[in-house]
C-alpha atoms as a PDB file:
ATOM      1  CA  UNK A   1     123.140  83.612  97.275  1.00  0.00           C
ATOM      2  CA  UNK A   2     123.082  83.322  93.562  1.00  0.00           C
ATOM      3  CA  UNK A   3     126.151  81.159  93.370  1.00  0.00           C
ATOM      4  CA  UNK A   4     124.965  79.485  96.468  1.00  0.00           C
ATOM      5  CA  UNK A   5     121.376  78.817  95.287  1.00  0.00           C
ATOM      6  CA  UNK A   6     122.110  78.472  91.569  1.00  0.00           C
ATOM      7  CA  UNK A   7     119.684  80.807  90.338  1.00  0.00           C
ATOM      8  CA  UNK A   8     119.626  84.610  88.524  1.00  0.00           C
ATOM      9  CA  UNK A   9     119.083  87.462  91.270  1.00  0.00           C
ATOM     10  CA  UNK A  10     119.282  91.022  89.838  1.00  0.00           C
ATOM     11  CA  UNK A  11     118.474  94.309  91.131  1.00  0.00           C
ATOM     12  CA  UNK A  12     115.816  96.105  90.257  1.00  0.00           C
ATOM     13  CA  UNK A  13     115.593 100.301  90.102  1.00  0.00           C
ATOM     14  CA  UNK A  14     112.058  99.763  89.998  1.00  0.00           C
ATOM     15  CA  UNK A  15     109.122  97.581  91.343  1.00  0.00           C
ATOM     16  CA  UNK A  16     107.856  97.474  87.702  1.00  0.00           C
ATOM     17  CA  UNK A  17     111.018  95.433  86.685  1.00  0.00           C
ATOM     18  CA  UNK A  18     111.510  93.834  90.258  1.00  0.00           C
ATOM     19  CA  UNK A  19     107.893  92.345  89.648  1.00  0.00           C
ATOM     20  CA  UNK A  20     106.597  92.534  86.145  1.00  0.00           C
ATOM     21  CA  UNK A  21     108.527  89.397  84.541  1.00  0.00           C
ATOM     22  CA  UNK A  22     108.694  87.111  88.167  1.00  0.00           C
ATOM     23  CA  UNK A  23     107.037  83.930  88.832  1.00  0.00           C
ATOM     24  CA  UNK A  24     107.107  84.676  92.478  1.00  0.00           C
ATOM     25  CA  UNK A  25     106.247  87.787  94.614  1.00  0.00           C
ATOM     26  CA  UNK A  26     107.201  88.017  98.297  1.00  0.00           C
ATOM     27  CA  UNK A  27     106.326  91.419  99.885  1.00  0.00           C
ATOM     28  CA  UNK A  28     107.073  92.049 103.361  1.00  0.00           C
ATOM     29  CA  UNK A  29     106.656  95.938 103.751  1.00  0.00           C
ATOM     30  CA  UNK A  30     104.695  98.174 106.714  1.00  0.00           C
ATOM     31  CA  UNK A  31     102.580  99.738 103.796  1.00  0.00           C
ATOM     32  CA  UNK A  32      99.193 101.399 104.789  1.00  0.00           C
ATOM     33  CA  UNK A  33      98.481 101.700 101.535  1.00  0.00           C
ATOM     34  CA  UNK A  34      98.247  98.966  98.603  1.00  0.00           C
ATOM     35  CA  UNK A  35     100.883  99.399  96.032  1.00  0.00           C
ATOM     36  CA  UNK A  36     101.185  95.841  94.260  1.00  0.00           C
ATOM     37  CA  UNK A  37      98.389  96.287  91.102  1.00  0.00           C
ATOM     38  CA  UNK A  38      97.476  93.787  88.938  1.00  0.00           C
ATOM     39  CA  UNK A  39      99.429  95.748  86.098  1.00  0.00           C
ATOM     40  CA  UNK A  40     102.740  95.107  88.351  1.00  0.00           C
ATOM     41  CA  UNK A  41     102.716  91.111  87.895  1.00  0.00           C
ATOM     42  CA  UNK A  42     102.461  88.714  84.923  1.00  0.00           C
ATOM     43  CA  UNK A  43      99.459  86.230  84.840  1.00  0.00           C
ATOM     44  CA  UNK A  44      99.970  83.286  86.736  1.00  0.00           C
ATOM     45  CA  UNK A  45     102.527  85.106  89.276  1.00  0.00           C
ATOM     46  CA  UNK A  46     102.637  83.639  92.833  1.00  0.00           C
ATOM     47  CA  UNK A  47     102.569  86.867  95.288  1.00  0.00           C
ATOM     48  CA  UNK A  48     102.909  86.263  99.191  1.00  0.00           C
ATOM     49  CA  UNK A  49     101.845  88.869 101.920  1.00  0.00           C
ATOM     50  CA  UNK A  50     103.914  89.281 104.781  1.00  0.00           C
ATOM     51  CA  UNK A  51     103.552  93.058 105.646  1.00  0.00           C
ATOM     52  CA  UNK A  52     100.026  93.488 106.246  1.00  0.00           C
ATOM     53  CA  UNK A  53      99.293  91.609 109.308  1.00  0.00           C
ATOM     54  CA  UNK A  54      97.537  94.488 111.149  1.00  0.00           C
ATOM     55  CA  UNK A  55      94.474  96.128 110.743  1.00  0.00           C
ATOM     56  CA  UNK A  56      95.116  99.603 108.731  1.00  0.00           C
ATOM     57  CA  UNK A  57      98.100  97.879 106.657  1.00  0.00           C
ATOM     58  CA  UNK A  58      98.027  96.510 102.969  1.00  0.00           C
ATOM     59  CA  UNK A  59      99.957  95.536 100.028  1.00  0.00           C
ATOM     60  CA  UNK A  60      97.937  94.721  97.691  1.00  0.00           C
ATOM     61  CA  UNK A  61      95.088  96.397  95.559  1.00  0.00           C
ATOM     62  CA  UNK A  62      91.598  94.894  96.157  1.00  0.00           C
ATOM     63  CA  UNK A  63      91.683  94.760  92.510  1.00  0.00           C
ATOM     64  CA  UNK A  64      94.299  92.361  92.310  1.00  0.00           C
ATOM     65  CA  UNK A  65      92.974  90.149  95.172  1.00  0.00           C
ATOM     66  CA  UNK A  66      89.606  90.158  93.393  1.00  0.00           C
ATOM     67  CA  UNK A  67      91.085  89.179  90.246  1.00  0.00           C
ATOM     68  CA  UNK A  68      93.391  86.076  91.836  1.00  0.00           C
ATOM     69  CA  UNK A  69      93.156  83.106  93.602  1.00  0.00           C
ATOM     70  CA  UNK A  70      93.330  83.946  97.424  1.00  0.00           C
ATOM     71  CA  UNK A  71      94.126  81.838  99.822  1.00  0.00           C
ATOM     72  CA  UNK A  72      94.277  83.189 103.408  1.00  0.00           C
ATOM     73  CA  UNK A  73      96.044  81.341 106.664  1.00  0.00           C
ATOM     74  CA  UNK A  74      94.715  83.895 109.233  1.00  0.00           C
ATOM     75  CA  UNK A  75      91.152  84.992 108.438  1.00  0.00           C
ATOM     76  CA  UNK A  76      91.269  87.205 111.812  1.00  0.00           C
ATOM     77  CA  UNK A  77      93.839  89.851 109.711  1.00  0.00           C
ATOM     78  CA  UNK A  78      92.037  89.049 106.161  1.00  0.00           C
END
């Protein structure tokens, strides 16, 4: 995909350097419990949701969602 897409993709040992330095975050996990923090992402970062789209799952930190600029398509699983 890199050669394909023309872009930089490493691998990451940890989500700290998978997410720290990114523009965008796309998490699509089965997590009952919020791991993403605001200390994982730079200001500005773009992070998508995928995961937690039933009740009893999340991704994020209501920290992080408090401190950003959330936009929900499905209020129902908000």
């Amino acid at each position: 995909m890199q050669a394909e897409l023309d872009i930089n993709i490493e691998r990451s040992e940890s989500l700290y350097s998978a997410t720290r330095n990114s523009d965008i975050v796309l998490l699509a996990t089965w997590a009952v419990e919020p791991f993403l923090t605001p200390e994982l992402i730079s200001s500005g970062c773009h992070v998508t949701t995928l995961g937690a789209d039933q009740p009893n799952e999340a991704e994020v930190t209501a920290e992080l969602i408090r401190d950003a600029l959330f936009v929900c398509d499905d209020r129902a699983l908000a």
